[in-house]
C-alpha atoms as a PDB file:
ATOM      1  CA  UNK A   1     -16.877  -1.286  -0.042  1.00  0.00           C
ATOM      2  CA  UNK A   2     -14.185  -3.255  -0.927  1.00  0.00           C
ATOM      3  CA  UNK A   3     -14.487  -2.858  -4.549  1.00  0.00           C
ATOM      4  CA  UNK A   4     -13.604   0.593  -5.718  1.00  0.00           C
ATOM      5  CA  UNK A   5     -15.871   0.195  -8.694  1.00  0.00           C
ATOM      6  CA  UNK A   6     -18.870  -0.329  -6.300  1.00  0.00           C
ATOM      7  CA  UNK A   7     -17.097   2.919  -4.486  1.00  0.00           C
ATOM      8  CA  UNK A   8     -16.791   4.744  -7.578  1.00  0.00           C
ATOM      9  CA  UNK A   9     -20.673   3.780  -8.784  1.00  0.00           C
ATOM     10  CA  UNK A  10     -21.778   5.276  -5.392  1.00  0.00           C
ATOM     11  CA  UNK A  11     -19.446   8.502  -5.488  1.00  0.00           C
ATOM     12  CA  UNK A  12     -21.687   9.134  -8.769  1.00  0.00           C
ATOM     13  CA  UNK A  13     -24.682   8.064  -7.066  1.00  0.00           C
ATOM     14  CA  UNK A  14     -24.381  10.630  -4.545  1.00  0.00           C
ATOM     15  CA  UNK A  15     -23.074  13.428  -7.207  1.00  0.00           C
ATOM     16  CA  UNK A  16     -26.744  12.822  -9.144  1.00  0.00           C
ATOM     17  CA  UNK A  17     -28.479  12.967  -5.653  1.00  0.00           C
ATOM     18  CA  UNK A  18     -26.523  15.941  -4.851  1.00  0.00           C
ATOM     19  CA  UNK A  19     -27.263  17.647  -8.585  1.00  0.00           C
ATOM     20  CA  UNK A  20     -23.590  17.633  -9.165  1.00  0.00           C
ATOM     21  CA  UNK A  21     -23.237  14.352 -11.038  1.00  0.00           C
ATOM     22  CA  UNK A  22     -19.420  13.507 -12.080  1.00  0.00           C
ATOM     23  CA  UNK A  23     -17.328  12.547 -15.174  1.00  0.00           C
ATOM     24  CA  UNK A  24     -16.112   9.107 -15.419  1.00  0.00           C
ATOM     25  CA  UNK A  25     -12.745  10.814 -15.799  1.00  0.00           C
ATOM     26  CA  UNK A  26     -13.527  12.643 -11.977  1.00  0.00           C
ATOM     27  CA  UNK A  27     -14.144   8.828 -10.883  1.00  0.00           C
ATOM     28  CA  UNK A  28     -10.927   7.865 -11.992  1.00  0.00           C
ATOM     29  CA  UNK A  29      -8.888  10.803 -10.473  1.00  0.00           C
ATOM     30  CA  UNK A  30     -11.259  10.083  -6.646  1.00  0.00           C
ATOM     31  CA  UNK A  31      -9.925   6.667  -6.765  1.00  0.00           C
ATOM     32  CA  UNK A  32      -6.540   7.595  -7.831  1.00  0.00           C
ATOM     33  CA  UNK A  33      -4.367  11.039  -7.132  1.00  0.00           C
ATOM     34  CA  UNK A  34      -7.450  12.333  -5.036  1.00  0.00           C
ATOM     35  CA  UNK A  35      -7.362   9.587  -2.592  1.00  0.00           C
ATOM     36  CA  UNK A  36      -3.354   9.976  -2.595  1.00  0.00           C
ATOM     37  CA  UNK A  37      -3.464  13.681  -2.149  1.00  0.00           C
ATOM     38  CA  UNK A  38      -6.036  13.447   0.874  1.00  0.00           C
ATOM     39  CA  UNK A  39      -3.756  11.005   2.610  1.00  0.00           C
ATOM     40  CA  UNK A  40      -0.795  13.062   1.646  1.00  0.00           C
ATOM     41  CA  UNK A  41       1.005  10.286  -0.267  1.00  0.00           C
ATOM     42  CA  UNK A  42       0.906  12.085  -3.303  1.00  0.00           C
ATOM     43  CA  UNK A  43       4.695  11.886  -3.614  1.00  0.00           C
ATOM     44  CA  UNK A  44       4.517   8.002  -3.295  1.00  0.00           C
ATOM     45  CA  UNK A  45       1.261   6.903  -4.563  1.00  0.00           C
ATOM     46  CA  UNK A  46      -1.698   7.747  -6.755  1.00  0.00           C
ATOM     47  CA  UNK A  47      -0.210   8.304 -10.446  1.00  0.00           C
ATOM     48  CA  UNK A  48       1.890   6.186 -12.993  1.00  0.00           C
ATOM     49  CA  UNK A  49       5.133   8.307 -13.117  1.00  0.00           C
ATOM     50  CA  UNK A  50       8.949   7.006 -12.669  1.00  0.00           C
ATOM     51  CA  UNK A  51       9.797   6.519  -9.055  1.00  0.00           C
ATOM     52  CA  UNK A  52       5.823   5.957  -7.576  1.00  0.00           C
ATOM     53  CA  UNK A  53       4.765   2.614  -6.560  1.00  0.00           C
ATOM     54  CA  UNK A  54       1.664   1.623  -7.968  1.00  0.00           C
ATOM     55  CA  UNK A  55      -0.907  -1.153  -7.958  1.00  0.00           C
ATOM     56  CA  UNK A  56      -2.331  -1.780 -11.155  1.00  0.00           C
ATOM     57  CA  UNK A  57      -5.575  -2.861 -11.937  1.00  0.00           C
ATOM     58  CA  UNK A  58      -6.419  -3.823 -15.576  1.00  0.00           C
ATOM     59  CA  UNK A  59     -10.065  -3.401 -16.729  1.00  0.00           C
ATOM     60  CA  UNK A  60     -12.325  -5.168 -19.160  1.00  0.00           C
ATOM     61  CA  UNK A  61     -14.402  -3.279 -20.982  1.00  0.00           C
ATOM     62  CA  UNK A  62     -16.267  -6.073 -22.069  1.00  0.00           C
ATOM     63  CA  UNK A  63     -16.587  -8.172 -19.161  1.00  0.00           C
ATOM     64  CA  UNK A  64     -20.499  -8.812 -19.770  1.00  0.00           C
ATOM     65  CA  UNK A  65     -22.871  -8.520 -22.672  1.00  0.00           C
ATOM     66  CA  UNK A  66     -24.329  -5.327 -21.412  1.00  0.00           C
ATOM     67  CA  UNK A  67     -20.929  -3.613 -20.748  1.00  0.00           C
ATOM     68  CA  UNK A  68     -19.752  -4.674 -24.052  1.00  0.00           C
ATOM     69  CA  UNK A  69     -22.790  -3.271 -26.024  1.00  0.00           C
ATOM     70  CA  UNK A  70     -22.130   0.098 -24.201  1.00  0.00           C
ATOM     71  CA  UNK A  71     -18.273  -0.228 -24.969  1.00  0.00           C
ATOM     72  CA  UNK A  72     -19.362  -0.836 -29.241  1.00  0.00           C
ATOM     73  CA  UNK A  73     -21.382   2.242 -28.582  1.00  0.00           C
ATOM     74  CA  UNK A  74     -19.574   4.651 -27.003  1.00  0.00           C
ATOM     75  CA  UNK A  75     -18.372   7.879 -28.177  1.00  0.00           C
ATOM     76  CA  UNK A  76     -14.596   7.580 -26.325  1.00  0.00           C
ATOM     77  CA  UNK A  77     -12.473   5.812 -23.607  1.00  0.00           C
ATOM     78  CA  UNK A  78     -14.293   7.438 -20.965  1.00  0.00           C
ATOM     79  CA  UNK A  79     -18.511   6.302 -21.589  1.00  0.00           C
ATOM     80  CA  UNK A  80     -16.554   3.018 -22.034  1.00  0.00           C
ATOM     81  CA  UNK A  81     -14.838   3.550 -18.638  1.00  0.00           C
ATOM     82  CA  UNK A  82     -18.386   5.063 -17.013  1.00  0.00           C
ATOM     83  CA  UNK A  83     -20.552   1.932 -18.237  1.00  0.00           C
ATOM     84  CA  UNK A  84     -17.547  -0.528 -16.585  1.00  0.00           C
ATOM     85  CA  UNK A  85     -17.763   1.695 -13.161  1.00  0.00           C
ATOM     86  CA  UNK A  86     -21.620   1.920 -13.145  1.00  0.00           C
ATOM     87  CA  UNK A  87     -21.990  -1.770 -13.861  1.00  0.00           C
ATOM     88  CA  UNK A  88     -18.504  -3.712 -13.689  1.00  0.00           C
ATOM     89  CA  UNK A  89     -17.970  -6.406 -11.014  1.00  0.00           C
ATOM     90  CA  UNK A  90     -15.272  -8.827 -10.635  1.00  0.00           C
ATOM     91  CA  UNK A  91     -15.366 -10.215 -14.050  1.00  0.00           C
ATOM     92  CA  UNK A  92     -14.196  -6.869 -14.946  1.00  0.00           C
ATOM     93  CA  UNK A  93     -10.833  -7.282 -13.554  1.00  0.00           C
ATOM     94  CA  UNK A  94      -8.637  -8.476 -16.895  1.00  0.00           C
ATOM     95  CA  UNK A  95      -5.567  -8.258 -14.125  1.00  0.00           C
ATOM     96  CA  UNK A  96      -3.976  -7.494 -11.098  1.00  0.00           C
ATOM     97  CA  UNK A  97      -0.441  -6.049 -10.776  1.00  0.00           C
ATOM     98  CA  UNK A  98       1.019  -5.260  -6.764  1.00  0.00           C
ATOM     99  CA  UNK A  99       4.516  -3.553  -6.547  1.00  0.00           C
ATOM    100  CA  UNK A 100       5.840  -4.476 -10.367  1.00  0.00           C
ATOM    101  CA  UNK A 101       4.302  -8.483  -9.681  1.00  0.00           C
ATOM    102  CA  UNK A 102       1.158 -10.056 -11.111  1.00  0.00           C
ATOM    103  CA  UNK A 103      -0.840 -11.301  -8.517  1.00  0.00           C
ATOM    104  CA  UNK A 104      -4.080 -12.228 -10.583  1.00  0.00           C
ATOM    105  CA  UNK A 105      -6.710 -11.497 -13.056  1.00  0.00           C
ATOM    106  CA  UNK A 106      -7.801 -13.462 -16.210  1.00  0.00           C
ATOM    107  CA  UNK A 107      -5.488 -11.935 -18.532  1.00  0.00           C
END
């Protein structure tokens, strides 16, 4: 897919299939550092630290009424993160940030 939230949805997905179901906080860290590290660009990509280069997506957490409820409700950053993966879509993405320059978003 070309949306890592619809990746990240389906990398849980396969985790409850599997019996192993993930954190919202493993989700994060597969479509971050973990992808970096199994392409061995670890040193370039994958974290916010001085010297990477990053791409920068900005989430809503609010981006529809069901997502919002779940946000009000939740017990920390990461069910609001979880309920954004599960069921975010493009009206999730607040903004869009490529090498240091905004390239989009509704921020």
């Amino acid at each position: 897919s070309f949306s890592m939230l619809r990746t990240m949805a389906a990398a849980y997905e396969v985790g409850q299939l599997r019996g192993t179901p993930l954190h919202a906080a493993q989700l994060i860290w597969l479509a971050t550092a973990g992808s970096a590290r199994s392409l061995h660009l670890q040193d370039h990509i994958g974290s916010l630290a001085e010297g990477m280069e990053a791409d920068i997506t900005v989430l809503s957490l609010d981006s529809t009424p069901a997502i919002a409820q779940r946000h009000a409700a939740a017990k920390d950053i990461w069910e609001s993160l979880f309920a954004t993966i599960m069921m975010g879509d493009d009206r999730a993405i607040a903004d869009v940030w490529v090498a240091g320059a905004r390239r989009g978003g509704t921020a």
